[in-house]
PDB file of N, CA and C in Angstrom:
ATOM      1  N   UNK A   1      64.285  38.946   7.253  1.00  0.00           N
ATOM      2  CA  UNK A   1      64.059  38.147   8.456  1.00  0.00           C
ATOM      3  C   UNK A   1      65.411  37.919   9.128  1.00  0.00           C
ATOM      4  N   UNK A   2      65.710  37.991  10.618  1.00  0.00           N
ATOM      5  CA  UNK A   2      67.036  38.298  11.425  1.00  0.00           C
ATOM      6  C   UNK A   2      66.835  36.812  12.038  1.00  0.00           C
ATOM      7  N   UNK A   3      67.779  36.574  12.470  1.00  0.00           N
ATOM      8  CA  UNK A   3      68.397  35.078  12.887  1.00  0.00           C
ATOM      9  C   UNK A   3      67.250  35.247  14.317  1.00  0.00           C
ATOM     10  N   UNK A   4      66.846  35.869  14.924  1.00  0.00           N
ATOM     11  CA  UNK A   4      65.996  35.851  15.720  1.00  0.00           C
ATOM     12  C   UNK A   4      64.760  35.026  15.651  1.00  0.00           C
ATOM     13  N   UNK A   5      63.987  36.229  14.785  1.00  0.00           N
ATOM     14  CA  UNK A   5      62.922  35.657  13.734  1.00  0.00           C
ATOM     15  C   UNK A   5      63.101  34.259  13.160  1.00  0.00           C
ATOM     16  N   UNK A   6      64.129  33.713  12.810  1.00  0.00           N
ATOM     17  CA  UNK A   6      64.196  32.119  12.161  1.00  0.00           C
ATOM     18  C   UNK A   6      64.119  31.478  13.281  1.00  0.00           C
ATOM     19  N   UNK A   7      64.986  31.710  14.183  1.00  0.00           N
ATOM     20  CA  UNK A   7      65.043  30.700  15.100  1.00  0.00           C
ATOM     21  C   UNK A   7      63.316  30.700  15.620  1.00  0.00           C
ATOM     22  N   UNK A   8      62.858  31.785  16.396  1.00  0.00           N
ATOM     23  CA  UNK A   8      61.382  31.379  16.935  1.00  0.00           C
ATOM     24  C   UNK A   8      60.548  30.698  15.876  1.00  0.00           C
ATOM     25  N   UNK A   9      60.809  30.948  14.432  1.00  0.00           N
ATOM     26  CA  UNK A   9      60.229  30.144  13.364  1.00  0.00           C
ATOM     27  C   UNK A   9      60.397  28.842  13.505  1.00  0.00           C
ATOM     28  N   UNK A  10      61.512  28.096  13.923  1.00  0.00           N
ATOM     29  CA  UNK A  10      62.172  26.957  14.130  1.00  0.00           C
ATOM     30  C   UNK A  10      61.396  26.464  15.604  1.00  0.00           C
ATOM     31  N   UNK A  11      61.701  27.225  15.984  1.00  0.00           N
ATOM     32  CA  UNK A  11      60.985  26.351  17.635  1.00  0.00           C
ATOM     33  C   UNK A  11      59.484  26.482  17.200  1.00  0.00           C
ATOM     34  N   UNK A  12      58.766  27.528  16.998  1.00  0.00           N
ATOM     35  CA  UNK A  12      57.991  27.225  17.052  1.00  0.00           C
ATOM     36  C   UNK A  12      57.246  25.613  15.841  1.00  0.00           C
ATOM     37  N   UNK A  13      57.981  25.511  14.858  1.00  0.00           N
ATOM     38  CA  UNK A  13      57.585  24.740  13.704  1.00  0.00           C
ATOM     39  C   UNK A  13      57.829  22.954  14.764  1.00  0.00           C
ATOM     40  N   UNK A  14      58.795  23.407  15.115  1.00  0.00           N
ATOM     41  CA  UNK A  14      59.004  21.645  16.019  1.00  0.00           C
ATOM     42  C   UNK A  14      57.648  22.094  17.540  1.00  0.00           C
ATOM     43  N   UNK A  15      57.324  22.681  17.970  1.00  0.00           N
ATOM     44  CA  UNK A  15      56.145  22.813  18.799  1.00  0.00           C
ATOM     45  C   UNK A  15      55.410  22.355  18.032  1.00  0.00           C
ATOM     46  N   UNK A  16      54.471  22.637  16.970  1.00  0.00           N
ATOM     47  CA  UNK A  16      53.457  22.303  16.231  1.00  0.00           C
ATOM     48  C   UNK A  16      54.144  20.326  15.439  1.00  0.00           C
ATOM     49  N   UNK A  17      54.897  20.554  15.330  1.00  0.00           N
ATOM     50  CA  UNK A  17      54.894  19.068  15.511  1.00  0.00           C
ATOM     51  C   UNK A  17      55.170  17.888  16.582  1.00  0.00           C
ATOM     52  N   UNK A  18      55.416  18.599  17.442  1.00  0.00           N
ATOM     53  CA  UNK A  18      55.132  17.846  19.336  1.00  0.00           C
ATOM     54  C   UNK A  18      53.801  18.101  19.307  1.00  0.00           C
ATOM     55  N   UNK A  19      52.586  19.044  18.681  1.00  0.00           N
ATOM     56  CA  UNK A  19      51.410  18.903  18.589  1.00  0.00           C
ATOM     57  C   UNK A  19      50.854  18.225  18.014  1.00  0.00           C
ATOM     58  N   UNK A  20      51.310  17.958  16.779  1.00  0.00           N
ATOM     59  CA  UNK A  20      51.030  16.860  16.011  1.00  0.00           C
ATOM     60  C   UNK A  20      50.713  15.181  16.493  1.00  0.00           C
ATOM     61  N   UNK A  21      52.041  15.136  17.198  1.00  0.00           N
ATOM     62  CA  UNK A  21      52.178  14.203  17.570  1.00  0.00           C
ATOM     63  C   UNK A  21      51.361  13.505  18.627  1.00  0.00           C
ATOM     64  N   UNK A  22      50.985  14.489  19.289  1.00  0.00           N
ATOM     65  CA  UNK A  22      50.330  14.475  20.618  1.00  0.00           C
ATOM     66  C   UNK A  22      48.862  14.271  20.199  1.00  0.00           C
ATOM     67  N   UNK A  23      48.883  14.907  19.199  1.00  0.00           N
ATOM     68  CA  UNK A  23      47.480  14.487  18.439  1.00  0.00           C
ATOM     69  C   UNK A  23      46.782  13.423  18.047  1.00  0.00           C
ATOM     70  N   UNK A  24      47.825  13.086  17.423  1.00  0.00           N
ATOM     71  CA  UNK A  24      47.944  11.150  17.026  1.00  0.00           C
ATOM     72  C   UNK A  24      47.975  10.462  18.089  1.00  0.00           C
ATOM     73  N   UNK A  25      48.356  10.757  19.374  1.00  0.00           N
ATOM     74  CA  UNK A  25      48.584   9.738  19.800  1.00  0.00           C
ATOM     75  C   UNK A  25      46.984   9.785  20.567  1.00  0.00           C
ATOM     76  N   UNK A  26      46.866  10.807  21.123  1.00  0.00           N
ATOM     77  CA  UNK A  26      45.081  11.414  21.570  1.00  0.00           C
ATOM     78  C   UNK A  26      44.120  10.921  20.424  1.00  0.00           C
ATOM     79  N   UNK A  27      44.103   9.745  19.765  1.00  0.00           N
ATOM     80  CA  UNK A  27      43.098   9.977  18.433  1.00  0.00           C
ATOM     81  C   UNK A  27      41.380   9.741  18.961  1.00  0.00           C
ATOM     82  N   UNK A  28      41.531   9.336  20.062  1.00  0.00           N
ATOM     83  CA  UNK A  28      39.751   9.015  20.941  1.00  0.00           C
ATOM     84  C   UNK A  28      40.062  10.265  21.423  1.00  0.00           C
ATOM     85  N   UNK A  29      40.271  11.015  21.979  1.00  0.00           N
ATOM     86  CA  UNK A  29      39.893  12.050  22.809  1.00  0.00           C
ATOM     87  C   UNK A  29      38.891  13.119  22.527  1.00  0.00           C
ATOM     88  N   UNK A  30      38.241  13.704  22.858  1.00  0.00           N
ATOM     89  CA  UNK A  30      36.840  14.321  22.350  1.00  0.00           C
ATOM     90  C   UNK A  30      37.380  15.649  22.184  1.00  0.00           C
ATOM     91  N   UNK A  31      36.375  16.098  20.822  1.00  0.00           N
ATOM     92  CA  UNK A  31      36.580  17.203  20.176  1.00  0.00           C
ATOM     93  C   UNK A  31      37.513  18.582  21.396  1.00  0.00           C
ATOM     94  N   UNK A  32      36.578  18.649  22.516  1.00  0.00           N
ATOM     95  CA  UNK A  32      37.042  19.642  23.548  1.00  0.00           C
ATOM     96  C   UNK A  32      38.179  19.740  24.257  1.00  0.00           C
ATOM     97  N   UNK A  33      38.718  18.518  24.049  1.00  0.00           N
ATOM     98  CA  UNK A  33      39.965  18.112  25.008  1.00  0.00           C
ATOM     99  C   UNK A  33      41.406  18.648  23.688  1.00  0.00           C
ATOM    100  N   UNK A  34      41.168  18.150  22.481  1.00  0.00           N
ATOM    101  CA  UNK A  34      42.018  18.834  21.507  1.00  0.00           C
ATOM    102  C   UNK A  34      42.061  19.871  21.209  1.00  0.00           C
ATOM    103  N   UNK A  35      41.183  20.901  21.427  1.00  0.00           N
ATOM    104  CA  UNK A  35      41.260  22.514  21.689  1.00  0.00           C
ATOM    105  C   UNK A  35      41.529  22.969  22.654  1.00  0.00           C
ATOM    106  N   UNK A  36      41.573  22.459  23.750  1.00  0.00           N
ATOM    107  CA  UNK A  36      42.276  22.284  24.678  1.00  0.00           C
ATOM    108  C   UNK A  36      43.888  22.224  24.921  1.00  0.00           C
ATOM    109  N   UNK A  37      44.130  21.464  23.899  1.00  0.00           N
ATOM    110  CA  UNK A  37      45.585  20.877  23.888  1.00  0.00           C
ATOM    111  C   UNK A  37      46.205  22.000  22.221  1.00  0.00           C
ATOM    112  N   UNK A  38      45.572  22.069  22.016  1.00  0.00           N
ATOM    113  CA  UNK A  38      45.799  23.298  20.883  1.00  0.00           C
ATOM    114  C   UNK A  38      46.222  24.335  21.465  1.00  0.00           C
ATOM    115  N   UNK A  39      45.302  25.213  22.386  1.00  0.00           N
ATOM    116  CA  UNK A  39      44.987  26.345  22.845  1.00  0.00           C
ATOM    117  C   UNK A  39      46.124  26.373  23.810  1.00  0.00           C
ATOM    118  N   UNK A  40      47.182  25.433  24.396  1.00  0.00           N
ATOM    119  CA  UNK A  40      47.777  25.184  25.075  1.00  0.00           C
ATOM    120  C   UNK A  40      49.664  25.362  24.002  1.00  0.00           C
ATOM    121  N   UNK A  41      49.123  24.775  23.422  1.00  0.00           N
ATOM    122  CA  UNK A  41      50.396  24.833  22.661  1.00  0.00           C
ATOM    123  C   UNK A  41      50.814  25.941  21.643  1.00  0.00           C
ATOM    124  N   UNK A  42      49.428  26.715  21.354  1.00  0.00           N
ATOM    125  CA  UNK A  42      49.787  27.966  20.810  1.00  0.00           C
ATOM    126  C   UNK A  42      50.451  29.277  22.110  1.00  0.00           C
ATOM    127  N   UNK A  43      49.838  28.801  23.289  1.00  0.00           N
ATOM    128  CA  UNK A  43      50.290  29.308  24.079  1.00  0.00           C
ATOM    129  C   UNK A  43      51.890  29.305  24.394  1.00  0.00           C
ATOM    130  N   UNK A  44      51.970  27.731  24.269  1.00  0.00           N
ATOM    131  CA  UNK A  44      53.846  27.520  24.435  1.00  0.00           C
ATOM    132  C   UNK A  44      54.403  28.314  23.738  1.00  0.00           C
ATOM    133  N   UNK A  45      53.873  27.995  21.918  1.00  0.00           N
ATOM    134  CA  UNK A  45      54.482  28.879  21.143  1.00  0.00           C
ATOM    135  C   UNK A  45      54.861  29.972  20.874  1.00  0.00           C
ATOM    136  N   UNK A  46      53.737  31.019  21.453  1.00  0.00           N
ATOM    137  CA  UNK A  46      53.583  32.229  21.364  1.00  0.00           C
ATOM    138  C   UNK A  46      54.942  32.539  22.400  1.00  0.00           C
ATOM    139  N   UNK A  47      54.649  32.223  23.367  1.00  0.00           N
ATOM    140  CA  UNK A  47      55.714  32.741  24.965  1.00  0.00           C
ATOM    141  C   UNK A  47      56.997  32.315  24.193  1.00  0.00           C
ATOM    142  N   UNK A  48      57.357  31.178  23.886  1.00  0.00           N
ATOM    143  CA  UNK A  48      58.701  30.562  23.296  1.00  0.00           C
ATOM    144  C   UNK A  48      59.147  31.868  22.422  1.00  0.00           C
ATOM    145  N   UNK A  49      58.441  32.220  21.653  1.00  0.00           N
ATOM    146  CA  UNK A  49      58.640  33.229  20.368  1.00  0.00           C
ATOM    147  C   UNK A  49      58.464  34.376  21.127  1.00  0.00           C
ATOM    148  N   UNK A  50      57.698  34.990  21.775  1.00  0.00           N
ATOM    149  CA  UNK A  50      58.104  36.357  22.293  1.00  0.00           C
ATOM    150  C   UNK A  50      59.388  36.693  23.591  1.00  0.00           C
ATOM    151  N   UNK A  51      59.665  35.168  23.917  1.00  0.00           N
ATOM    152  CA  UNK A  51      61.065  35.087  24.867  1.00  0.00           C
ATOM    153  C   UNK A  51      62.145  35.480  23.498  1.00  0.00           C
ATOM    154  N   UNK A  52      62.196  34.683  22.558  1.00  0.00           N
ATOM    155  CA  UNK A  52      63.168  35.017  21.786  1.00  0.00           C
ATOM    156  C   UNK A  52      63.363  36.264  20.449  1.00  0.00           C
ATOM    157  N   UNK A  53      62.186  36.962  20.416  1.00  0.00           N
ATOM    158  CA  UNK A  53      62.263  37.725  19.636  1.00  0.00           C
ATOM    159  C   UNK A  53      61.837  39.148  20.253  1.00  0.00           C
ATOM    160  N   UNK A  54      61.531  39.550  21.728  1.00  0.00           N
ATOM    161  CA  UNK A  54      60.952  40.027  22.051  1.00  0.00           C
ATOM    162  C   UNK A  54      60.421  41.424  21.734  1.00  0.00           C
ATOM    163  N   UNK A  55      59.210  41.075  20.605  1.00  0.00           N
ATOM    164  CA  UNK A  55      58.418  41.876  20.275  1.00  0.00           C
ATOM    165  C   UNK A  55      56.971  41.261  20.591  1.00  0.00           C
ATOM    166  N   UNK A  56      56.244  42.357  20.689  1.00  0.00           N
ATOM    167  CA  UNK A  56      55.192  41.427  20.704  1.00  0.00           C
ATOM    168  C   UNK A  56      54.603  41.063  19.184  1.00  0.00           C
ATOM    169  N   UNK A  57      53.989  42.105  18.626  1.00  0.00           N
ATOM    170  CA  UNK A  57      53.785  42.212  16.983  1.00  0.00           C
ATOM    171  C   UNK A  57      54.888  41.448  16.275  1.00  0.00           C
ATOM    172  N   UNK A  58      56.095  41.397  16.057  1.00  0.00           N
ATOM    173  CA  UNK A  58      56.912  40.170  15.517  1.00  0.00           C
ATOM    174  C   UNK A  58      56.307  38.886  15.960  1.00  0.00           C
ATOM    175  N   UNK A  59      56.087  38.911  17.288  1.00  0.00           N
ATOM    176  CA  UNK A  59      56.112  37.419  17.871  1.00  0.00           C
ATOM    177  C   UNK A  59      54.337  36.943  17.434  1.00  0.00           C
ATOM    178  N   UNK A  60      53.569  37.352  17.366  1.00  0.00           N
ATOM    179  CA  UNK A  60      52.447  37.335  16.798  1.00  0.00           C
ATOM    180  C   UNK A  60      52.313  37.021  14.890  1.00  0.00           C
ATOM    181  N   UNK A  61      53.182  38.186  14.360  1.00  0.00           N
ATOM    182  CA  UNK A  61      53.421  37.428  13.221  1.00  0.00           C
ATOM    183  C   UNK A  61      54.023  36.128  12.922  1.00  0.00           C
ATOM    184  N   UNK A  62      54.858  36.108  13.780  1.00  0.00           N
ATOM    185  CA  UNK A  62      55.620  34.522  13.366  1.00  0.00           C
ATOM    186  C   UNK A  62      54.782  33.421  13.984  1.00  0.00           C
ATOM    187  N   UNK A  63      53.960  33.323  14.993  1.00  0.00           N
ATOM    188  CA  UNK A  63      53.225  32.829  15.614  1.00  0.00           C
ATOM    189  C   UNK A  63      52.105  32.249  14.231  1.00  0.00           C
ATOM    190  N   UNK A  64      51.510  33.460  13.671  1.00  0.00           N
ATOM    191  CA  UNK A  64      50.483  33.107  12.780  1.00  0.00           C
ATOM    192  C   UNK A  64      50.886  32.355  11.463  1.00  0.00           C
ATOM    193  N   UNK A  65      52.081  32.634  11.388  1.00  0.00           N
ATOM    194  CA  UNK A  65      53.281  32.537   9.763  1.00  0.00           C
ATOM    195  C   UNK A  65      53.550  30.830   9.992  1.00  0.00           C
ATOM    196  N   UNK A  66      53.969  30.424  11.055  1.00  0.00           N
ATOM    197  CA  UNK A  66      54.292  29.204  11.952  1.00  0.00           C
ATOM    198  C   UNK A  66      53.287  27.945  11.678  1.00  0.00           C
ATOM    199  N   UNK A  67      52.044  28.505  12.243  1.00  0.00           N
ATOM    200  CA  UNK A  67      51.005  27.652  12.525  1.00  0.00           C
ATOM    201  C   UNK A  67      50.591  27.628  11.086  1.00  0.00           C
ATOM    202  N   UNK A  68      50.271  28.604  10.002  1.00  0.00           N
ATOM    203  CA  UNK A  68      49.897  28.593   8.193  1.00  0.00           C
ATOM    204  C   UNK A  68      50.462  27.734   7.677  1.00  0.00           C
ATOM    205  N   UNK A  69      51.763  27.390   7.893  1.00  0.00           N
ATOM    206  CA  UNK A  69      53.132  26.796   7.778  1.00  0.00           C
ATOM    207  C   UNK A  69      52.649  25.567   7.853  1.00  0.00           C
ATOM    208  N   UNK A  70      52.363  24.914   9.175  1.00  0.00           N
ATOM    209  CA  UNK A  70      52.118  23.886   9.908  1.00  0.00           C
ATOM    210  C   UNK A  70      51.139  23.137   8.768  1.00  0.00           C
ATOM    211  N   UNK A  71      50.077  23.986   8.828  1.00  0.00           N
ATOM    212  CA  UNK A  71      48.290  23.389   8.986  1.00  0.00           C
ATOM    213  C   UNK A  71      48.602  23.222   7.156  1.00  0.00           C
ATOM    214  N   UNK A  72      49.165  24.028   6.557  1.00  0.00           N
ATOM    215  CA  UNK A  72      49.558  23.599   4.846  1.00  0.00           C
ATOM    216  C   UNK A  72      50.301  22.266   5.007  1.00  0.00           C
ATOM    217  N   UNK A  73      51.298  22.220   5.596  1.00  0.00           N
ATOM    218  CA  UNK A  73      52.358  20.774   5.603  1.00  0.00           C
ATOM    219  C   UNK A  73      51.627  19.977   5.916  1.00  0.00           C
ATOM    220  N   UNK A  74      50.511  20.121   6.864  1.00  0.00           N
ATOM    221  CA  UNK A  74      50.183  18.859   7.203  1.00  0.00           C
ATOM    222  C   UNK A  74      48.554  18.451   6.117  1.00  0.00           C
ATOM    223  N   UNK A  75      48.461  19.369   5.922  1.00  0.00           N
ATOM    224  CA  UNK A  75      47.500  19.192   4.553  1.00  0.00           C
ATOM    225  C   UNK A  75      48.221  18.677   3.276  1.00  0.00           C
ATOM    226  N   UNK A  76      48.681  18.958   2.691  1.00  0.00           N
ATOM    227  CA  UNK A  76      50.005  18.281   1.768  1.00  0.00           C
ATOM    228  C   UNK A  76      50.142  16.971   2.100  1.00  0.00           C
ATOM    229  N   UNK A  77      50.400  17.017   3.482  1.00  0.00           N
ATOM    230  CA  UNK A  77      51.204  15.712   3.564  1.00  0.00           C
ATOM    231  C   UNK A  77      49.664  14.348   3.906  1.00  0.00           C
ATOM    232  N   UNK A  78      49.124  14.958   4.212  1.00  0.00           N
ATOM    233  CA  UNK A  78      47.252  14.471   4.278  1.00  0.00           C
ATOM    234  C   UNK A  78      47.193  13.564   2.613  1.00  0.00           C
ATOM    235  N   UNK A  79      47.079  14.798   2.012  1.00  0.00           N
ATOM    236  CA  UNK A  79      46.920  14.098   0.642  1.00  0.00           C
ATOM    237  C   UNK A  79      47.799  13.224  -0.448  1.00  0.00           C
ATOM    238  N   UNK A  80      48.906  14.154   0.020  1.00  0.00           N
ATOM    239  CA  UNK A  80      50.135  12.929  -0.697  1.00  0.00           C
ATOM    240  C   UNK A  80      49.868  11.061  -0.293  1.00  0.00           C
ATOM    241  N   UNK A  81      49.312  11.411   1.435  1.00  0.00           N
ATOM    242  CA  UNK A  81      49.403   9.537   1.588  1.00  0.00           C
ATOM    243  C   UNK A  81      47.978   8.836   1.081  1.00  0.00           C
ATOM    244  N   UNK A  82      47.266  10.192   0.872  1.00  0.00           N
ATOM    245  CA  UNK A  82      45.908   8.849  -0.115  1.00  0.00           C
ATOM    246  C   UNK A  82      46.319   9.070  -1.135  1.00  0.00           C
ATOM    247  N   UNK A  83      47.026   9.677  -1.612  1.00  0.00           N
ATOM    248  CA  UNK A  83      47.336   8.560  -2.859  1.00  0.00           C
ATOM    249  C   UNK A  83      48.246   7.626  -3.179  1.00  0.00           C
ATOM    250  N   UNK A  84      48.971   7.674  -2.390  1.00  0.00           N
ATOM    251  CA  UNK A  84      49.611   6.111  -1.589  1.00  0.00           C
ATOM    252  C   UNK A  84      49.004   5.012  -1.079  1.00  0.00           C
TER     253      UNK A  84
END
């Protein structure tokens, strides 16, 4: 993996947690409006990552590698606080 590749790994990993966030703070908002706001931010991500790595197939892998990344951490981190 080339300093390229990390970095769009990096932006994209802080995108998905400006999603996060945005999430939480949206916690009434209806099912449609958060796929919405998903579908939006994979979009950021994707463009962010194919500006900086410009491949498309790289930028697609890291895209998918990114968000696996994400949706595990935040599962982890889901369960670590019930049992807190």
């Amino acid at each position: 993996m080339n300093m390229k590749s990390y970095l769009a790994f990096l932006v994209q990993m802080i995108l998905w947690s400006v999603f996060s966030v945005a999430e939480w703070i949206s916690d009434k908002d209806h099912l449609e409006y958060k796929w919405i706001m998903f579908v939006l931010f994979f979009y950021l991500a994707f463009m962010a990552a194919k500006k900086i790595v410009e491949s498309r197939r790289l930028t697609l892998f890291i895209t998918s590698f990114s968000l696996s990344c994400f949706f595990i951490f935040k599962i982890a981190f889901e369960n670590i606080m019930e049992i807190f």
